[in-house]
N, C-alpha and C. Protein backbone atom coordinates (compact mmCIF):
# COMPACT_ATOMS: atom_id res chain seq x y z
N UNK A 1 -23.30 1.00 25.60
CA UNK A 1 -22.19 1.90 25.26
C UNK A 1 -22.68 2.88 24.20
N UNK A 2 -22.15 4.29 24.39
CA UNK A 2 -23.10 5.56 23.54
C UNK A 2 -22.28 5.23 21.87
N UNK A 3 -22.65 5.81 20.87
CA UNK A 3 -22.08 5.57 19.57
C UNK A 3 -20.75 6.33 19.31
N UNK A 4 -20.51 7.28 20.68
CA UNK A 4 -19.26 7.77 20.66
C UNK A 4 -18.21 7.76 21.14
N UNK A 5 -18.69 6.65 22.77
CA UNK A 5 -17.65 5.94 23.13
C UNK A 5 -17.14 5.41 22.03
N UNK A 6 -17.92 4.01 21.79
CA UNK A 6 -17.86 2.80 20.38
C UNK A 6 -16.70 3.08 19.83
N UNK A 7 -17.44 4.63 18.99
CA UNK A 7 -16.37 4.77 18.08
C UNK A 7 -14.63 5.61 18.77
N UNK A 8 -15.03 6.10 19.80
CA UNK A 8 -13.29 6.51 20.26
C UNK A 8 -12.64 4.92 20.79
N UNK A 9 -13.43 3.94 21.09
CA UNK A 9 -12.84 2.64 21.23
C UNK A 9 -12.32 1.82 20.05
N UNK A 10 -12.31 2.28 18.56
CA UNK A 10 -11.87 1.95 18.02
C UNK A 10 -10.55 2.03 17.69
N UNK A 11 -9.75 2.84 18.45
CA UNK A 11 -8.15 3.38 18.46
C UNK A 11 -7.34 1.81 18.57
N UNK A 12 -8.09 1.46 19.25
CA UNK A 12 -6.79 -0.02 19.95
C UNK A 12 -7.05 -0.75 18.55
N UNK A 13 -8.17 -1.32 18.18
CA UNK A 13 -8.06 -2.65 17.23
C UNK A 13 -9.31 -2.12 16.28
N UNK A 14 -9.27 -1.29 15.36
CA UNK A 14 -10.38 -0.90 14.13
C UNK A 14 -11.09 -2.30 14.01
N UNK A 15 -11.75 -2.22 13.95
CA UNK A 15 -13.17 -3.51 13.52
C UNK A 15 -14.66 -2.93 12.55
N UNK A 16 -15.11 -3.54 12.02
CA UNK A 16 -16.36 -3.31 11.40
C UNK A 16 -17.06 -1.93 11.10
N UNK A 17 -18.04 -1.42 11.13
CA UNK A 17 -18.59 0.14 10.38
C UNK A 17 -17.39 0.98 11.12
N UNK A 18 -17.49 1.11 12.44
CA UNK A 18 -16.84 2.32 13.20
C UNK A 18 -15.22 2.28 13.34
N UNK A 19 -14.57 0.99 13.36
CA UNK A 19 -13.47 1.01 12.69
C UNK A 19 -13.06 1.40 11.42
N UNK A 20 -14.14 1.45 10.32
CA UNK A 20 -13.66 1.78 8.92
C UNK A 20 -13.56 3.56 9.35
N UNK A 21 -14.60 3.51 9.59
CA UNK A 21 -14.13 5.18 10.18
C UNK A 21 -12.94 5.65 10.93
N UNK A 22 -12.80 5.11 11.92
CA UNK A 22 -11.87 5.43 12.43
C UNK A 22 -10.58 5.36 11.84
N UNK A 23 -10.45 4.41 10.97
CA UNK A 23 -9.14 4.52 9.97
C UNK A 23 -9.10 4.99 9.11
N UNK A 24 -10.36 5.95 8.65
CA UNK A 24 -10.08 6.88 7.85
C UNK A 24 -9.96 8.03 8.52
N UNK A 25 -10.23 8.57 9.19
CA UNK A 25 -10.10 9.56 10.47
C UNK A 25 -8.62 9.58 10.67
N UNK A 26 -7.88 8.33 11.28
CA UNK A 26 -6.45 8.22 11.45
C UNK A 26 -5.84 8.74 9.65
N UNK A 27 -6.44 8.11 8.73
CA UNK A 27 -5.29 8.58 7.47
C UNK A 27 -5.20 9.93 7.65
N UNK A 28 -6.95 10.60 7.36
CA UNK A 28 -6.84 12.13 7.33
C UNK A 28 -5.74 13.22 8.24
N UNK A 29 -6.55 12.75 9.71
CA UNK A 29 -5.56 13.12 10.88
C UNK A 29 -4.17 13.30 10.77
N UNK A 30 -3.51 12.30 10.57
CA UNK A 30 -2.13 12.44 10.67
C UNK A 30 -1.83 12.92 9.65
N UNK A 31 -2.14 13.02 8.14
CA UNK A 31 -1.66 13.13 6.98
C UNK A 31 -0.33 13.90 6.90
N UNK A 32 -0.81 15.43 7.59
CA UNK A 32 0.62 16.23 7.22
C UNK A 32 1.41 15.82 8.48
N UNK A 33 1.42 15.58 9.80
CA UNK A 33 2.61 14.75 10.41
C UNK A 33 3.32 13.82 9.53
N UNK A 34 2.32 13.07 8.92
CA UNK A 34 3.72 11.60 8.09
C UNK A 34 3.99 12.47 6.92
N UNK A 35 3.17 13.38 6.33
CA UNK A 35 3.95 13.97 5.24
C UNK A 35 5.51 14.73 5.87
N UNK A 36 5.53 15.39 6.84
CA UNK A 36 6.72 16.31 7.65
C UNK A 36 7.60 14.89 7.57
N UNK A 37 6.76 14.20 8.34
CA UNK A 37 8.31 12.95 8.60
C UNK A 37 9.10 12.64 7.04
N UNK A 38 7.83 12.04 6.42
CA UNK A 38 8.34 10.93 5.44
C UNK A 38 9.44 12.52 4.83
N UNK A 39 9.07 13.54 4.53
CA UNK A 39 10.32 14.14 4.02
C UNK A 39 11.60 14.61 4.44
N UNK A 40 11.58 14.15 5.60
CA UNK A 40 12.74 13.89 6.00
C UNK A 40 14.08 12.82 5.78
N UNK A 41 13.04 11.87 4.84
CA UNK A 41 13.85 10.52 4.76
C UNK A 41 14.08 10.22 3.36
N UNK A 42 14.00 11.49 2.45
CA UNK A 42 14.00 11.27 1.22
C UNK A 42 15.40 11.00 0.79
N UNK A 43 15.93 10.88 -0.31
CA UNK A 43 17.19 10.25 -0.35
C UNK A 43 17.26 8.84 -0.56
N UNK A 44 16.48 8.27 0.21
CA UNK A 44 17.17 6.94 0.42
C UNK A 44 16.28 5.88 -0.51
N UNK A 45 16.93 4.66 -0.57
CA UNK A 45 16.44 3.64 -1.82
C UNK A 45 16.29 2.17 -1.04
N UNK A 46 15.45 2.21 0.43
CA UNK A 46 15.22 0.73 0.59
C UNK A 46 14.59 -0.33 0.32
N UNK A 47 15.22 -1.76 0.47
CA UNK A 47 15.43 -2.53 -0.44
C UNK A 47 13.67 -3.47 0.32
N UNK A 48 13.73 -3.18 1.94
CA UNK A 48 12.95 -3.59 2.64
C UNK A 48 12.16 -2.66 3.49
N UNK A 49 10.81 -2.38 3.39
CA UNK A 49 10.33 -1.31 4.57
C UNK A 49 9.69 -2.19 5.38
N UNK A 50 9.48 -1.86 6.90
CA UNK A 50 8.63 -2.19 7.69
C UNK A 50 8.22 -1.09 8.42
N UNK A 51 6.57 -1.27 8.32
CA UNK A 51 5.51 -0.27 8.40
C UNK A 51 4.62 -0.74 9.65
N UNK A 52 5.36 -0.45 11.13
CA UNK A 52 4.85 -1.23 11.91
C UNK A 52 3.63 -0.34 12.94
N UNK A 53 2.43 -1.09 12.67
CA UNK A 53 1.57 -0.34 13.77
C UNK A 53 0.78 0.59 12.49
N UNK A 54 0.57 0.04 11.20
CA UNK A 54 0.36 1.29 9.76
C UNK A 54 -0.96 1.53 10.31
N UNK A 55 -2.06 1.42 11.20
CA UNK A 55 -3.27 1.77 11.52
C UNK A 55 -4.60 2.06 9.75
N UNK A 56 -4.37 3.03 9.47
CA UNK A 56 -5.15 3.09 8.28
C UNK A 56 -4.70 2.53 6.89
N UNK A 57 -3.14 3.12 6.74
CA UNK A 57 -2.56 2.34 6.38
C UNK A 57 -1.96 3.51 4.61
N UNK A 58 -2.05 4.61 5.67
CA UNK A 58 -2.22 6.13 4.86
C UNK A 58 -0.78 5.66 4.54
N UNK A 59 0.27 5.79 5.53
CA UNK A 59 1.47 5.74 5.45
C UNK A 59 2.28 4.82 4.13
N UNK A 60 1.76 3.68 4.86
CA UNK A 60 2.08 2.43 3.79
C UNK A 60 2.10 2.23 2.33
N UNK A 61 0.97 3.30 2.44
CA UNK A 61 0.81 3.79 0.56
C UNK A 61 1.50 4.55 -0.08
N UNK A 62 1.60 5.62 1.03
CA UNK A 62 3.09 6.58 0.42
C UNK A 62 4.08 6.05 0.15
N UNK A 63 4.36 4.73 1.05
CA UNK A 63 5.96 4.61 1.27
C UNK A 63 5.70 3.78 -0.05
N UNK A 64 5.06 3.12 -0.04
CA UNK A 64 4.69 2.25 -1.96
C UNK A 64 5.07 3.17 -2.93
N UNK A 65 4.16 4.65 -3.31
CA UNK A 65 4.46 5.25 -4.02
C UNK A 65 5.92 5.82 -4.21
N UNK A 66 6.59 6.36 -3.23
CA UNK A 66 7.71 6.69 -2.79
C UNK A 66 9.01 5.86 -3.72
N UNK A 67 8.57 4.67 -2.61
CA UNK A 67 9.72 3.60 -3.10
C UNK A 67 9.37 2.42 -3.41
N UNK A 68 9.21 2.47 -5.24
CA UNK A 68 8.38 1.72 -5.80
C UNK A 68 8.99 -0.02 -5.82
N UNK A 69 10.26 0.06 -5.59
CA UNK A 69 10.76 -1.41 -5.82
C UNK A 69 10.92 -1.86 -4.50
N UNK A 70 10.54 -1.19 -3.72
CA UNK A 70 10.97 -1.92 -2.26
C UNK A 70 9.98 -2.95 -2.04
N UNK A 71 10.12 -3.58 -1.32
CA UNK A 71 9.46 -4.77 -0.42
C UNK A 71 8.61 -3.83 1.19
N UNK A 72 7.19 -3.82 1.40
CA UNK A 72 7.00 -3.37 2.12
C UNK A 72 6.60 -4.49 3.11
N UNK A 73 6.33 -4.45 4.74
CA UNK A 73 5.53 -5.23 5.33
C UNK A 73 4.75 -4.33 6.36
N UNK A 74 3.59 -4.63 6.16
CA UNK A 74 2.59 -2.99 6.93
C UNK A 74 1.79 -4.76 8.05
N UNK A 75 2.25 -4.13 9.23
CA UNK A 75 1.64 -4.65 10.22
C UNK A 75 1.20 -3.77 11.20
N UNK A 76 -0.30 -4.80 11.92
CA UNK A 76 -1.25 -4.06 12.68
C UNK A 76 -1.93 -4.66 13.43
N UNK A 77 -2.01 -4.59 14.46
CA UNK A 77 -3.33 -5.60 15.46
C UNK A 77 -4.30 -6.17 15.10
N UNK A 78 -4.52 -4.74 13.77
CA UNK A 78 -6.23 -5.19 13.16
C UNK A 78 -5.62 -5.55 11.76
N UNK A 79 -6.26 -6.32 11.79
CA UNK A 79 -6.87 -6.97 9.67
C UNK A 79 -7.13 -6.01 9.56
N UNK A 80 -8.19 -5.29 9.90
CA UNK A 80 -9.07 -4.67 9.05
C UNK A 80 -8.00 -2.99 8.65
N UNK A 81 -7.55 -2.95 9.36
CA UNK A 81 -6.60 -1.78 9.12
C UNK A 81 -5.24 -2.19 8.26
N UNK A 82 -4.45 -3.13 8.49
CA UNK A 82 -3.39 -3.58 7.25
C UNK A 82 -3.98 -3.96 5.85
N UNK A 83 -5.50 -4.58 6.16
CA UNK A 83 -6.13 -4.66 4.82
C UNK A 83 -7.63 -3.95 4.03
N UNK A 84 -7.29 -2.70 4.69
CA UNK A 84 -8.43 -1.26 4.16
C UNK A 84 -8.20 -1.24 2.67
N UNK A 85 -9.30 -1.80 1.95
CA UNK A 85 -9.50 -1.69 0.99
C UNK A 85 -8.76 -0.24 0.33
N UNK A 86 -8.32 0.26 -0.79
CA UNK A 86 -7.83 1.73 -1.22
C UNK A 86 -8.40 1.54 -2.43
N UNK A 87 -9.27 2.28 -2.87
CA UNK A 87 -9.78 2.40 -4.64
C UNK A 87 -8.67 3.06 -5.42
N UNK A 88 -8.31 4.22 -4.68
CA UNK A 88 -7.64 5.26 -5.61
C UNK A 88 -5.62 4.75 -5.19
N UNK A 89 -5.93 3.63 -4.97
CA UNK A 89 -4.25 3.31 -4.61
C UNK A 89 -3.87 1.53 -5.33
N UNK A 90 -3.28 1.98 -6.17
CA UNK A 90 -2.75 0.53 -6.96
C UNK A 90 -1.79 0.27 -7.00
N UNK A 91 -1.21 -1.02 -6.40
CA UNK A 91 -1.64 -2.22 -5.94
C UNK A 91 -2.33 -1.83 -4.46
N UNK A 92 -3.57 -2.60 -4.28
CA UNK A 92 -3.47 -2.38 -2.95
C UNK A 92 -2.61 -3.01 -1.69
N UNK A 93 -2.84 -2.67 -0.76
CA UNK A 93 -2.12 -3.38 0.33
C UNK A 93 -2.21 -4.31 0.49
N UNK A 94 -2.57 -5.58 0.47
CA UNK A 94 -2.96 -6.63 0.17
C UNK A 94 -2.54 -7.35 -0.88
N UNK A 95 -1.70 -6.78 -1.89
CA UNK A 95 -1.20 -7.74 -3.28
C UNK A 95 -0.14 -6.60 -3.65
N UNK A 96 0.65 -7.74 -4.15
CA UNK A 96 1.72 -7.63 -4.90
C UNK A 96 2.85 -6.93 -3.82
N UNK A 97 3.04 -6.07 -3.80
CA UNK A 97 4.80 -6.07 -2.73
C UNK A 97 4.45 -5.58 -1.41
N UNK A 98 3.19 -5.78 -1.22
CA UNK A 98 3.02 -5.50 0.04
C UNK A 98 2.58 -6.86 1.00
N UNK A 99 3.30 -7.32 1.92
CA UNK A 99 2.77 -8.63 2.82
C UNK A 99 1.95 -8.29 3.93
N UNK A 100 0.83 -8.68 4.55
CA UNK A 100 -0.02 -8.75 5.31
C UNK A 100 0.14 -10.26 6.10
């Protein structure tokens, strides 16, 4: 399989080097789509989010920053995508109000 199939096969379930890529590819990609959405939904103060299908897991962080007391749950086919390490994002996804 060429290194570019590989990596467009990473869409279904991110895994190992070419999945880390690919879920950073997905944050970048979509960025201003979930930015258009998420401002659409401003206003509101929930108590519970579910972040289903979060792929990179771009989204999930906003909605953290956003709405800091909520309870999030970011689910995904892949581990490796509900639990993408974030340097520049504290708490990560993985601890404290976020469940995996």
């Amino acid at each position: 399989m060429g290194l570019f199939k590989r990596f467009l096969g990473q869409t279904r379930k991110p895994e190992g080097f070419f999945g880390k890529l690919m879920l950073n590819a997905m944050n970048q990609g979509h960025a201003a789509l979930s930015d258009w959405g998420l401002s659409h939904i401003e206003g509101l103060s929930p108590l519970v989010i579910a972040e289903l299908g979060c792929g990179g897991g771009r989204n999930a962080r906003e909605l953290l920053r956003r709405y800091p007391l909520s309870k999030l749950y970011a689910v995904d086919y892949s581990a490796l995508a509900v639990c993408a390490p974030a340097p520049t994002i504290s708490p990560p996804l993985c601890a404290g109000a976020a469940v995996c």
